[in-house]
N, C-alpha and C. Protein backbone atom coordinates (compact mmCIF):
# COMPACT_ATOMS: atom_id res chain seq x y z
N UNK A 1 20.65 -68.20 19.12
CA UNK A 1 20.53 -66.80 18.82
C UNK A 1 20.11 -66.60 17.37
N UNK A 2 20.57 -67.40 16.51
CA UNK A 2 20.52 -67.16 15.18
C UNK A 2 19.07 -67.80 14.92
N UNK A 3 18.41 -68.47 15.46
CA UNK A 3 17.03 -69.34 15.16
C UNK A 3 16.17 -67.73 16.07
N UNK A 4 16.13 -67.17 17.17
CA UNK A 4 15.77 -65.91 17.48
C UNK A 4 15.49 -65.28 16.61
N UNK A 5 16.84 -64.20 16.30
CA UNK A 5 16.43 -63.44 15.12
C UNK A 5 16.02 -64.03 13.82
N UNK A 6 16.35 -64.68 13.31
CA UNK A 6 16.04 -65.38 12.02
C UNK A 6 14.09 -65.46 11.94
N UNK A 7 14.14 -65.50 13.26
CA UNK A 7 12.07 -65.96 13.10
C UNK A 7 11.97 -64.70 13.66
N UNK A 8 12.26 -63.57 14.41
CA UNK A 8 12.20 -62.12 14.42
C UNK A 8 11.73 -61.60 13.44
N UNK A 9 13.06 -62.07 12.27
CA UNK A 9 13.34 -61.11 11.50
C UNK A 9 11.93 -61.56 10.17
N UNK A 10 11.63 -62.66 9.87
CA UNK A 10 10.25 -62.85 9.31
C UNK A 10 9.28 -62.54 9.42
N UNK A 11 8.69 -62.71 11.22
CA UNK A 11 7.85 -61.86 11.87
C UNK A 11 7.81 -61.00 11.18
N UNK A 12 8.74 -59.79 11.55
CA UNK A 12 8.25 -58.41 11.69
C UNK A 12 8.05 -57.98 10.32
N UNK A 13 8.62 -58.97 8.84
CA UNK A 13 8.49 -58.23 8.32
C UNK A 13 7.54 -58.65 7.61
N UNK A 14 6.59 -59.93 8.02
CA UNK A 14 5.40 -60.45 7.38
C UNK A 14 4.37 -59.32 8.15
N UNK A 15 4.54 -59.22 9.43
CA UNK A 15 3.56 -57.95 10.05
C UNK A 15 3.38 -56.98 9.60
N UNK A 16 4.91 -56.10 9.19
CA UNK A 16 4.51 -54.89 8.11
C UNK A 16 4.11 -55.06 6.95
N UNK A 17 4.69 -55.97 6.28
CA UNK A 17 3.27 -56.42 4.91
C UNK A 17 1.91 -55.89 5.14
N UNK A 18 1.88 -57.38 6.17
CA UNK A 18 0.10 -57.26 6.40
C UNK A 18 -0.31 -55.97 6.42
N UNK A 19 0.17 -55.18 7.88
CA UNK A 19 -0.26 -53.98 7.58
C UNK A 19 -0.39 -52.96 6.65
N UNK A 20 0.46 -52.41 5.48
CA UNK A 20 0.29 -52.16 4.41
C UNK A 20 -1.13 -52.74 3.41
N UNK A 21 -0.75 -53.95 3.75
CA UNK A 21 -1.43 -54.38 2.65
C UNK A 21 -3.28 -54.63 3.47
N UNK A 22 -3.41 -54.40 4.30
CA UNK A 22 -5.02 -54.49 4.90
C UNK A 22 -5.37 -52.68 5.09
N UNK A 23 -4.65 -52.28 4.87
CA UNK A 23 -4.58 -50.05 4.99
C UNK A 23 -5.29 -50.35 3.19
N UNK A 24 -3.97 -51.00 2.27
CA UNK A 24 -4.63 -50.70 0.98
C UNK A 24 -5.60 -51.71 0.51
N UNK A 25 -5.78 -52.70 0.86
CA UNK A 25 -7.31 -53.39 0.40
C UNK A 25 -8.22 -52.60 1.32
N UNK A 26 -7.94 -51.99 2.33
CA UNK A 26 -9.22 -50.69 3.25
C UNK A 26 -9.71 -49.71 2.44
N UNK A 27 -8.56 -48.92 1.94
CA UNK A 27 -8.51 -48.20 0.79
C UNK A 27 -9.78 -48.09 -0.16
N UNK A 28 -8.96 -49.37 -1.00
CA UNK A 28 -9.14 -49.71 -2.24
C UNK A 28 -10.85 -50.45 -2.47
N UNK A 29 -11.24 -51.14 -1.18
CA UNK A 29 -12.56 -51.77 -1.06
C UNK A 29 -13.79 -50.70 -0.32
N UNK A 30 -13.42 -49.31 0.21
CA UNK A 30 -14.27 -48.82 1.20
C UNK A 30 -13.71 -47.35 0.97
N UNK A 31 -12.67 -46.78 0.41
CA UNK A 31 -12.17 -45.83 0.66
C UNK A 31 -11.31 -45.08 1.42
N UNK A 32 -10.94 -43.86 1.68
CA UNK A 32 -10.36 -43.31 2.71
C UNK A 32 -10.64 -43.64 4.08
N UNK A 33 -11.53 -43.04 4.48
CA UNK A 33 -12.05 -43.21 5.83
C UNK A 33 -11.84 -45.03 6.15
N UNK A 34 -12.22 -45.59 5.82
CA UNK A 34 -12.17 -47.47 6.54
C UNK A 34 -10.89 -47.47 6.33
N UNK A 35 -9.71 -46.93 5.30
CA UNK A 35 -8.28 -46.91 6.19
C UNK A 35 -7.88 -46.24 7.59
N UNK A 36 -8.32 -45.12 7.48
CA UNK A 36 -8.39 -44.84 8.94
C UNK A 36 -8.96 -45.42 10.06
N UNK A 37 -10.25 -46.10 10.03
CA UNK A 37 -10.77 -47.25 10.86
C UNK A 37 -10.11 -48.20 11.19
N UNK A 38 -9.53 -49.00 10.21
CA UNK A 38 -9.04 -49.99 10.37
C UNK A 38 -7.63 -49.17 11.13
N UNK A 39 -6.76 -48.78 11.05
CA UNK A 39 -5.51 -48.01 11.62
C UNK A 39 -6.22 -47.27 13.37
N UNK A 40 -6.93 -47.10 13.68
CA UNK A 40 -7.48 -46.28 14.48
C UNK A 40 -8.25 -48.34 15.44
N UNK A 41 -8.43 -49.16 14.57
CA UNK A 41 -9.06 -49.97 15.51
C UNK A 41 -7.93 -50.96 15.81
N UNK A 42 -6.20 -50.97 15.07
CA UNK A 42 -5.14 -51.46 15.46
C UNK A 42 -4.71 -50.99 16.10
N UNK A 43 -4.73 -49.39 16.55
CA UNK A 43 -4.08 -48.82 17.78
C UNK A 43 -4.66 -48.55 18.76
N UNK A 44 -5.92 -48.53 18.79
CA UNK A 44 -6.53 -48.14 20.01
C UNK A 44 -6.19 -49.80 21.52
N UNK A 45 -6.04 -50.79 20.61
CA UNK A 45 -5.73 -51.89 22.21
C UNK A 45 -4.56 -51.56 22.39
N UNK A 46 -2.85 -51.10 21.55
CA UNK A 46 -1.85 -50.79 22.02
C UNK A 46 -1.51 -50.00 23.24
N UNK A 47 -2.49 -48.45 22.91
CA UNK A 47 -2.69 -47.58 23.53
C UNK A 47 -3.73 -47.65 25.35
N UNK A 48 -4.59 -48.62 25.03
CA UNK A 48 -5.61 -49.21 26.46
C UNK A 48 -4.00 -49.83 27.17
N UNK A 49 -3.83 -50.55 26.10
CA UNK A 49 -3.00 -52.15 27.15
C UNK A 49 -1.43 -51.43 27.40
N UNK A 50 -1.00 -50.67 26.98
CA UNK A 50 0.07 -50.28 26.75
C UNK A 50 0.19 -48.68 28.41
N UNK A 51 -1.05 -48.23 28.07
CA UNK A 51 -1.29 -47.20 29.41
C UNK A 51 -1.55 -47.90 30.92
N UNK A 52 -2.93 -48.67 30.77
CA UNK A 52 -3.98 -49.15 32.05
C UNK A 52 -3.65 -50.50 31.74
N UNK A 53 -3.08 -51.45 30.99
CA UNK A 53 -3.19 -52.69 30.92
C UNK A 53 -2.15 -53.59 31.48
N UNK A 54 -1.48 -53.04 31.72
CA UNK A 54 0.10 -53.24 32.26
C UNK A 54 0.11 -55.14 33.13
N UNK A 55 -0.77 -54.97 34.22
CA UNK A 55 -0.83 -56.40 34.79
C UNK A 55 -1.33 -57.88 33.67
N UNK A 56 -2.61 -57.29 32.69
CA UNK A 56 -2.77 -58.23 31.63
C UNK A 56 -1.64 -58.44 30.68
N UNK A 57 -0.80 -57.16 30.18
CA UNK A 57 0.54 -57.62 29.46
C UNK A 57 1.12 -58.68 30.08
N UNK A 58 1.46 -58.27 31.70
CA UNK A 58 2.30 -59.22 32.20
C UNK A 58 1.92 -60.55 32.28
N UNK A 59 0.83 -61.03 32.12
CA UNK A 59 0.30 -62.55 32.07
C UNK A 59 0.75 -63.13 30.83
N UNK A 60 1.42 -62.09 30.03
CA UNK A 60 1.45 -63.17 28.75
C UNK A 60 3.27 -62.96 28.60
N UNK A 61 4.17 -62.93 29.41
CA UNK A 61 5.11 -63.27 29.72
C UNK A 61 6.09 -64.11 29.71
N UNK A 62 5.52 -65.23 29.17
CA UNK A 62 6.35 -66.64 28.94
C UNK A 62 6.51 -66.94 27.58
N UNK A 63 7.12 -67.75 27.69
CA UNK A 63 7.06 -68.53 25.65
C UNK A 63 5.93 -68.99 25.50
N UNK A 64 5.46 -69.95 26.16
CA UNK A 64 4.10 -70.99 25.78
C UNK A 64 3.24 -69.72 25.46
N UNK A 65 3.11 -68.57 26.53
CA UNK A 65 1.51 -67.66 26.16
C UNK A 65 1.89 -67.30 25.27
N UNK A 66 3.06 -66.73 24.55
CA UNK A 66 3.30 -65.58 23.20
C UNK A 66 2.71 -66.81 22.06
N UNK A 67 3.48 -67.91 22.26
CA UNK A 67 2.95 -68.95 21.44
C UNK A 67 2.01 -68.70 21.13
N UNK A 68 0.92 -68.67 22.03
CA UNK A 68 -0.25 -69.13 21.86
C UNK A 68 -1.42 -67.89 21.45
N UNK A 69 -0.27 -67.08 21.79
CA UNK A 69 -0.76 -65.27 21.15
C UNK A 69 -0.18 -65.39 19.64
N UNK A 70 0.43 -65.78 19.30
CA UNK A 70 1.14 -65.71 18.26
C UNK A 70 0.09 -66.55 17.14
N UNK A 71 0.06 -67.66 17.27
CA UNK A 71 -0.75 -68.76 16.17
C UNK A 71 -2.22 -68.02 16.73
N UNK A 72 -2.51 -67.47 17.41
CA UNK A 72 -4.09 -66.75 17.64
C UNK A 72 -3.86 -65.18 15.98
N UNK A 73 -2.52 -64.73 16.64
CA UNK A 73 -2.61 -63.37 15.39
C UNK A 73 -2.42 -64.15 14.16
N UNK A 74 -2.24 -65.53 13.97
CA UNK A 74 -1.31 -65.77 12.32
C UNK A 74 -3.34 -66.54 12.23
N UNK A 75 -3.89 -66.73 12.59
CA UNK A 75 -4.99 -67.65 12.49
C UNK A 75 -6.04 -66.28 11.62
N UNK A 76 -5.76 -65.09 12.53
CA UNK A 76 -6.76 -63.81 12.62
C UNK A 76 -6.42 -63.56 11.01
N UNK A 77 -4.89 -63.41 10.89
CA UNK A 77 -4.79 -62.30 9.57
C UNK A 77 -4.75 -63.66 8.08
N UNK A 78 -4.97 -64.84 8.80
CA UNK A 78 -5.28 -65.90 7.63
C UNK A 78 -6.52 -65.67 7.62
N UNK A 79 -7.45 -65.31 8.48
CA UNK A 79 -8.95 -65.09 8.31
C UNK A 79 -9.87 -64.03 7.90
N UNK A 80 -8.55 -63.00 7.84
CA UNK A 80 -8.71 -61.37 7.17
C UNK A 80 -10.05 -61.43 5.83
N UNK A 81 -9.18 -62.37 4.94
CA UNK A 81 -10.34 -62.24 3.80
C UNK A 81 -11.67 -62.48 3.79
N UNK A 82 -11.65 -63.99 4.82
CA UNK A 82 -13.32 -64.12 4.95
C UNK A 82 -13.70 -62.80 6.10
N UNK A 83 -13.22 -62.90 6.32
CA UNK A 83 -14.12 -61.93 7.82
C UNK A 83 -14.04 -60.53 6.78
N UNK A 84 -13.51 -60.22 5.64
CA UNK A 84 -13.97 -59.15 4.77
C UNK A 84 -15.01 -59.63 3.93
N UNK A 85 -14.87 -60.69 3.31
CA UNK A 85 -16.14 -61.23 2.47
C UNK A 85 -17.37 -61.10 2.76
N UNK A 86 -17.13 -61.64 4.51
CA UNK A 86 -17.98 -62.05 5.20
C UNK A 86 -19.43 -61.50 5.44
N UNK A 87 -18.39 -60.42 6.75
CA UNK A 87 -19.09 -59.01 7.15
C UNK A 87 -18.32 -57.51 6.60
N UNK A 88 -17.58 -57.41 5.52
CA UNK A 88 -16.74 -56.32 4.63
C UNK A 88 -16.16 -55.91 6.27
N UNK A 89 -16.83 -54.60 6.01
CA UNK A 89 -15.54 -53.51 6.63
C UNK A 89 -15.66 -53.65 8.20
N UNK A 90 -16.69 -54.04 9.09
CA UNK A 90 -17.03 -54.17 10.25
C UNK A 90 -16.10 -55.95 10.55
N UNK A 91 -16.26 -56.52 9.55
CA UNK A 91 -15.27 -57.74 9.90
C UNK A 91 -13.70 -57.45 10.17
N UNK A 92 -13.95 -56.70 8.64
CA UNK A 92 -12.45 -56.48 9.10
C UNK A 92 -11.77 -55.65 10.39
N UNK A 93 -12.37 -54.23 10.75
CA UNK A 93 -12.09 -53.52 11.39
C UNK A 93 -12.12 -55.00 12.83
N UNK A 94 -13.05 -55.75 12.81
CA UNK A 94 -12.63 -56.51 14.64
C UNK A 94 -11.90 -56.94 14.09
N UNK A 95 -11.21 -57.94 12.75
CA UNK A 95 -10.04 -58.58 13.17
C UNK A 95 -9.06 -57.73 13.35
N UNK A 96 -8.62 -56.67 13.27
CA UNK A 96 -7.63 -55.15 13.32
C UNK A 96 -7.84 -54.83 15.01
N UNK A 97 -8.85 -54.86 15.70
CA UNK A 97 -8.72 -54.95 16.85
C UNK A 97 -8.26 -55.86 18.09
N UNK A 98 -8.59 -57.20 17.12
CA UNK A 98 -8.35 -58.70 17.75
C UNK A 98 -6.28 -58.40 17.79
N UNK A 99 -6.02 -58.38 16.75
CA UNK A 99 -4.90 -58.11 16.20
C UNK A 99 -3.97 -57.28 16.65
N UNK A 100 -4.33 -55.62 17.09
CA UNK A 100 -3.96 -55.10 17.77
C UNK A 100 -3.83 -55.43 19.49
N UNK A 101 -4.69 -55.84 19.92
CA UNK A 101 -4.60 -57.03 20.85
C UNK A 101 -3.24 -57.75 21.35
N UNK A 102 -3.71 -58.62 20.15
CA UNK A 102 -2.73 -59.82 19.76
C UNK A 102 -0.68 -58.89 20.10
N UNK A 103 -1.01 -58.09 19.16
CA UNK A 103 0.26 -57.44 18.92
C UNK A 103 0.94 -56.46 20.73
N UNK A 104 -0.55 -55.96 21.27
CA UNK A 104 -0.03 -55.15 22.42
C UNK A 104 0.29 -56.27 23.26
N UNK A 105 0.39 -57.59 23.45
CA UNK A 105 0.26 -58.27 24.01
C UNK A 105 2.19 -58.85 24.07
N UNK A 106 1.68 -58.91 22.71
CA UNK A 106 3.41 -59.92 22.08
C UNK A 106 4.53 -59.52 21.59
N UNK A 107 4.12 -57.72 21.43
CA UNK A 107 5.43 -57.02 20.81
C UNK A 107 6.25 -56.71 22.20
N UNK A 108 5.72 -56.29 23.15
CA UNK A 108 6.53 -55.92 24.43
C UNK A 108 6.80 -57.21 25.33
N UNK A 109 6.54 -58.11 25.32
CA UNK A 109 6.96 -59.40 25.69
C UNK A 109 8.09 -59.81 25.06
N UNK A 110 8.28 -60.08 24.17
CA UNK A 110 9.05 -60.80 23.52
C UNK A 110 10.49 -60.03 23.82
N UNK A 111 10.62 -58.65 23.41
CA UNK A 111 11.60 -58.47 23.73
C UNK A 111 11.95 -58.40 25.07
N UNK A 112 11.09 -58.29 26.14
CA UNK A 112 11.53 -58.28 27.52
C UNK A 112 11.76 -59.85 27.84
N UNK A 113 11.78 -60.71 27.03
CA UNK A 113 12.18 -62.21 27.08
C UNK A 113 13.59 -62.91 26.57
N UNK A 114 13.93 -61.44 25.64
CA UNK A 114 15.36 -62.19 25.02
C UNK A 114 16.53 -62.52 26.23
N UNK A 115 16.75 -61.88 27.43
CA UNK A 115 17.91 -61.94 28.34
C UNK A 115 17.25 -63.42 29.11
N UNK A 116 16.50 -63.94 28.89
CA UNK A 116 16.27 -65.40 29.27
C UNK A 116 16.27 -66.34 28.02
N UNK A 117 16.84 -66.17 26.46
CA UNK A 117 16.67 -66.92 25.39
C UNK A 117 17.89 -67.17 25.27
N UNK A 118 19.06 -65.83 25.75
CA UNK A 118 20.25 -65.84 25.03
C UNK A 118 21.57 -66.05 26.22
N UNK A 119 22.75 -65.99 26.16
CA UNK A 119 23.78 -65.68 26.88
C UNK A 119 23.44 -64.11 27.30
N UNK A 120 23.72 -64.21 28.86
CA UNK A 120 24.56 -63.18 28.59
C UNK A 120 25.45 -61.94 28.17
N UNK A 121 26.19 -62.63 27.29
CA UNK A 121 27.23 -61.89 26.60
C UNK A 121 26.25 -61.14 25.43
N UNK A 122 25.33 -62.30 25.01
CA UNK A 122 24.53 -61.79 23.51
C UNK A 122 23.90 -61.04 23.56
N UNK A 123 22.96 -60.79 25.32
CA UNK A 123 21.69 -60.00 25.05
C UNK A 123 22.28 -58.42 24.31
N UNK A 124 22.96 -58.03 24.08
CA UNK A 124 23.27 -56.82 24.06
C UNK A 124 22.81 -57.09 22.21
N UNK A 125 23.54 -57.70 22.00
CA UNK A 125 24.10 -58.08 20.45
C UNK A 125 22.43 -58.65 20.11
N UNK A 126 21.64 -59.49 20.65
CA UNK A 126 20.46 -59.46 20.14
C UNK A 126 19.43 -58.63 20.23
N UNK A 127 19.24 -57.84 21.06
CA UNK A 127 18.59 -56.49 21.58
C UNK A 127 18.95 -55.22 20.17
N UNK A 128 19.89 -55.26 19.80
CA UNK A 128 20.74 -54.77 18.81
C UNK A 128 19.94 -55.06 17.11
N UNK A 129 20.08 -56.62 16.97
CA UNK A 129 19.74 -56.99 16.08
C UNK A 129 18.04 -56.90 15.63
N UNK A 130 17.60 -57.27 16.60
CA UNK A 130 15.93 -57.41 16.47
C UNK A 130 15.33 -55.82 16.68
N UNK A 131 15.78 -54.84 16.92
CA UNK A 131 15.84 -53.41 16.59
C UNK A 131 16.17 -53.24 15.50
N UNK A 132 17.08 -53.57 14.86
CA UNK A 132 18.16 -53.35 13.66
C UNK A 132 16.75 -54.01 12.49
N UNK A 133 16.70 -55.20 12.94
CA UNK A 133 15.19 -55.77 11.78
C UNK A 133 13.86 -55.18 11.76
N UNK A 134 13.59 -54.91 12.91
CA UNK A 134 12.16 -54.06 13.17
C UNK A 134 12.37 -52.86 12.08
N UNK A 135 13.78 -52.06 12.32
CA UNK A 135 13.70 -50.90 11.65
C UNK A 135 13.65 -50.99 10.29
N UNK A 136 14.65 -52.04 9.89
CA UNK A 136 14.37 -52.51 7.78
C UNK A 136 13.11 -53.01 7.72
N UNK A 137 12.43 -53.37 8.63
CA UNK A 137 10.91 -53.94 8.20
C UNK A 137 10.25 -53.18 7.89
N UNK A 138 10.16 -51.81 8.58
CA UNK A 138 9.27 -50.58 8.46
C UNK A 138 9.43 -49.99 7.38
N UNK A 139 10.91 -50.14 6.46
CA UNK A 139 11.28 -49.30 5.30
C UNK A 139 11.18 -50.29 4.27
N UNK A 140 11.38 -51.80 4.20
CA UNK A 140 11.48 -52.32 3.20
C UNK A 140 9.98 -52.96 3.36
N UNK A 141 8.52 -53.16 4.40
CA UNK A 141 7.71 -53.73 4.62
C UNK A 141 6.60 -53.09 3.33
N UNK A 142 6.62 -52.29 3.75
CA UNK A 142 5.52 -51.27 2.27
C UNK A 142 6.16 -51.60 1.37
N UNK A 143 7.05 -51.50 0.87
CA UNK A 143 7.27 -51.42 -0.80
C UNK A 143 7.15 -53.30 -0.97
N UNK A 144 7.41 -53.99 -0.13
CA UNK A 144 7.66 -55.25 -0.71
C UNK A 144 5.84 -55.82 -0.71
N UNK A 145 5.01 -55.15 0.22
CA UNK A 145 3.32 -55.18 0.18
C UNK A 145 3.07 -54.26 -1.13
N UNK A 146 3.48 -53.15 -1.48
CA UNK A 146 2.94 -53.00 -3.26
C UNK A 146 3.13 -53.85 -4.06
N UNK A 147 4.38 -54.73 -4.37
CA UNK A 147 4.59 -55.65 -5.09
C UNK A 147 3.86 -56.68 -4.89
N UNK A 148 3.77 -57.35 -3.51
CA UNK A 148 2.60 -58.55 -3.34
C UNK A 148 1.68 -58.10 -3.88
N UNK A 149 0.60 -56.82 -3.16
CA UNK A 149 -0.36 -56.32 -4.26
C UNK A 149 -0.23 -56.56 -5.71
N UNK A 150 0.36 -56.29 -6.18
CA UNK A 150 -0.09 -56.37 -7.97
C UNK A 150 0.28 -57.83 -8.35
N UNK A 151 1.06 -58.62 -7.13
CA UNK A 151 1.43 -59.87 -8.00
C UNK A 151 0.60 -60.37 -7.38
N UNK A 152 0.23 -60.76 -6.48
CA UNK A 152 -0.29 -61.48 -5.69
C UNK A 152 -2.18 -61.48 -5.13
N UNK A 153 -2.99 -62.59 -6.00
CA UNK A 153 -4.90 -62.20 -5.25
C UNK A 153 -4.45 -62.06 -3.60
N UNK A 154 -5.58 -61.19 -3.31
CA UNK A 154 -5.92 -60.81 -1.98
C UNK A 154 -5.93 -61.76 -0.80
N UNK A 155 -6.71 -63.07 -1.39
CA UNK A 155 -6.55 -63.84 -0.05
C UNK A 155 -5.24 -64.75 -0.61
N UNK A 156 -4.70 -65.18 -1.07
CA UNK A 156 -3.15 -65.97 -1.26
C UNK A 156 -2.37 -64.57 -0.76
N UNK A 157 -2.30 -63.64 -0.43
CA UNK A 157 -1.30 -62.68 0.22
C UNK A 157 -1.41 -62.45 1.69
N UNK A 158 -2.79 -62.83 2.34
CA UNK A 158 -2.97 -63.01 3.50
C UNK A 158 -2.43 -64.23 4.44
N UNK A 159 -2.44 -65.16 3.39
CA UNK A 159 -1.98 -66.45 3.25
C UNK A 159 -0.45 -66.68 4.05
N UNK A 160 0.22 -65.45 2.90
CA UNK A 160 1.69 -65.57 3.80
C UNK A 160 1.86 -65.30 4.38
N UNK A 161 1.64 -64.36 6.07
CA UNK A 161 1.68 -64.05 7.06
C UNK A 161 1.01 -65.21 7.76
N UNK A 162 -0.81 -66.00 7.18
CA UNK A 162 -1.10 -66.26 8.40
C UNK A 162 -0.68 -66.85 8.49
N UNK A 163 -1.02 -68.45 7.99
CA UNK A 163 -1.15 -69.94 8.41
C UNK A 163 0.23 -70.22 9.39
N UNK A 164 0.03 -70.76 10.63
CA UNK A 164 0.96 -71.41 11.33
C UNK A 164 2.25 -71.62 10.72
N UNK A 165 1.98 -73.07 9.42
CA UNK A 165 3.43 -73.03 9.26
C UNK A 165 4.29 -71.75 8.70
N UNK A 166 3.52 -70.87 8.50
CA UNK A 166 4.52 -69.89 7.57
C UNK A 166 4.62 -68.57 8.57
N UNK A 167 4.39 -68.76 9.76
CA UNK A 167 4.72 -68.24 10.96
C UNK A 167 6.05 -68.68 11.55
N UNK A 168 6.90 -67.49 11.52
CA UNK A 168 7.80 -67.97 12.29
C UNK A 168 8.22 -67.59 13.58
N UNK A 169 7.60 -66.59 13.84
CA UNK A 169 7.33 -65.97 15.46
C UNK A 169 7.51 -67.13 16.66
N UNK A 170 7.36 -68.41 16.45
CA UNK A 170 6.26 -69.30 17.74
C UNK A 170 7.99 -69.51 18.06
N UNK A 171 9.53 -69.63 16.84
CA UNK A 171 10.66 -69.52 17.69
C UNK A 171 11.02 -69.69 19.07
N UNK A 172 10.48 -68.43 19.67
CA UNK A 172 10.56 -68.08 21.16
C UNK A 172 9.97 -69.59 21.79
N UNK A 173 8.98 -70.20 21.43
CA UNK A 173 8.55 -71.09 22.21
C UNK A 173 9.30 -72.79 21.88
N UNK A 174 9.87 -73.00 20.74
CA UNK A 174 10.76 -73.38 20.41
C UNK A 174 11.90 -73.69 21.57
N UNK A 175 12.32 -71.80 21.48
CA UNK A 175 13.89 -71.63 21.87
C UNK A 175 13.52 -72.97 23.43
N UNK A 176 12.59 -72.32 23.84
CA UNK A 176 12.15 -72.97 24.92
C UNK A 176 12.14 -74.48 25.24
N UNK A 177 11.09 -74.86 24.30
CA UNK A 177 10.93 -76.10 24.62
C UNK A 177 12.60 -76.92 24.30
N UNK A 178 13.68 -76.42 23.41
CA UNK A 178 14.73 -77.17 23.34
C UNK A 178 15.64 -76.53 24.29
N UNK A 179 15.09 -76.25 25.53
CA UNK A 179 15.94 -75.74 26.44
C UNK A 179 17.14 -74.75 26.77
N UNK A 180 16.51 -73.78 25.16
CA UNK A 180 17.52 -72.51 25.61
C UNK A 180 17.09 -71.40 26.68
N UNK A 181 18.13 -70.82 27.40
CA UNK A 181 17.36 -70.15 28.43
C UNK A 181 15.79 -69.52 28.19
């Protein structure tokens, strides 16, 4: 339970970083409007997959697929900078779609997976907790992305969300392979 939330609780709050912090390099590199693009091309797959998508959610249902959804989103937002370098604001805006994707895919899975990770007795108590983190992520996720901002260059801040090892999401597949429910 404690290896669960513990890589939950990193997740979510390397995700709200990112997000903050790809709204203000949108900003800051393109202006107003390409923050709204980019925000408008992360929600629009939530909203498809989340209404009409319902049977494709369900294919990604297990540990191994989130896995493999998971090191796909940490690969995308390690690739944020070139795919801005690259092709600027049209790069970025697909990886924000890839991403949103990624996310409609693995945010509603995961938690419909904890009553097969945990006891029993816990799901209540982890259902609890990984709500309880989602919600400090959202309040402490921005302010701790202004600070990366000013301390931190653009691509070494992308850095910490993406790369695999500094992913701790893949947990769930973990919990798995060492045979917790």
């Amino acid at each position: 339970m404690l290896l669960l939330w513990g890589a939950q609780t990193l997740s979510v709050f390397g995700d709200r970083l990112y997000a903050m912090a790809i709204m203000w390099i949108a900003w800051q590199e393109s202006g107003a409007a390409a923050m709204g693009w980019v925000a408008v091309a992360e929600s629009v797959p939530y909203i498809v997959l989340g209404t009409a998508g319902r049977k494709i959610v369900a294919r990604f249902s297990t540990l191994r697929r989130l896995a493999v959804v998971d090191v796909g989103r940490a690969a995308l937002v390690a690739a944020l900078p070139l795919a801005w370098d690259t092709f600027g604001i049209a790069g970025m805006l697909g990886c924000a779609v890839l991403l949103g994707v990624g996310g409609a895919l693995f945010d509603p899975n995961l938690g419909a997976l904890v009553p097969e990770l945990v006891d029993k007795r816990d799901i209540q108590a982890v259902t609890g907790l990984m709500d309880l983190t989602g919600r400090i992520a959202r309040i402490a996720g921005p302010g701790a992305a202004g600070i990366a901002l000013a301390l931190v260059p653009r691509h070494a801040l992308f850095s910490l969300d993406g790369p695999p090892p500094a992913r701790p999401a893949r947990a769930p597949a973990a919990a798995g392979r060492w045979g917790w429910r």
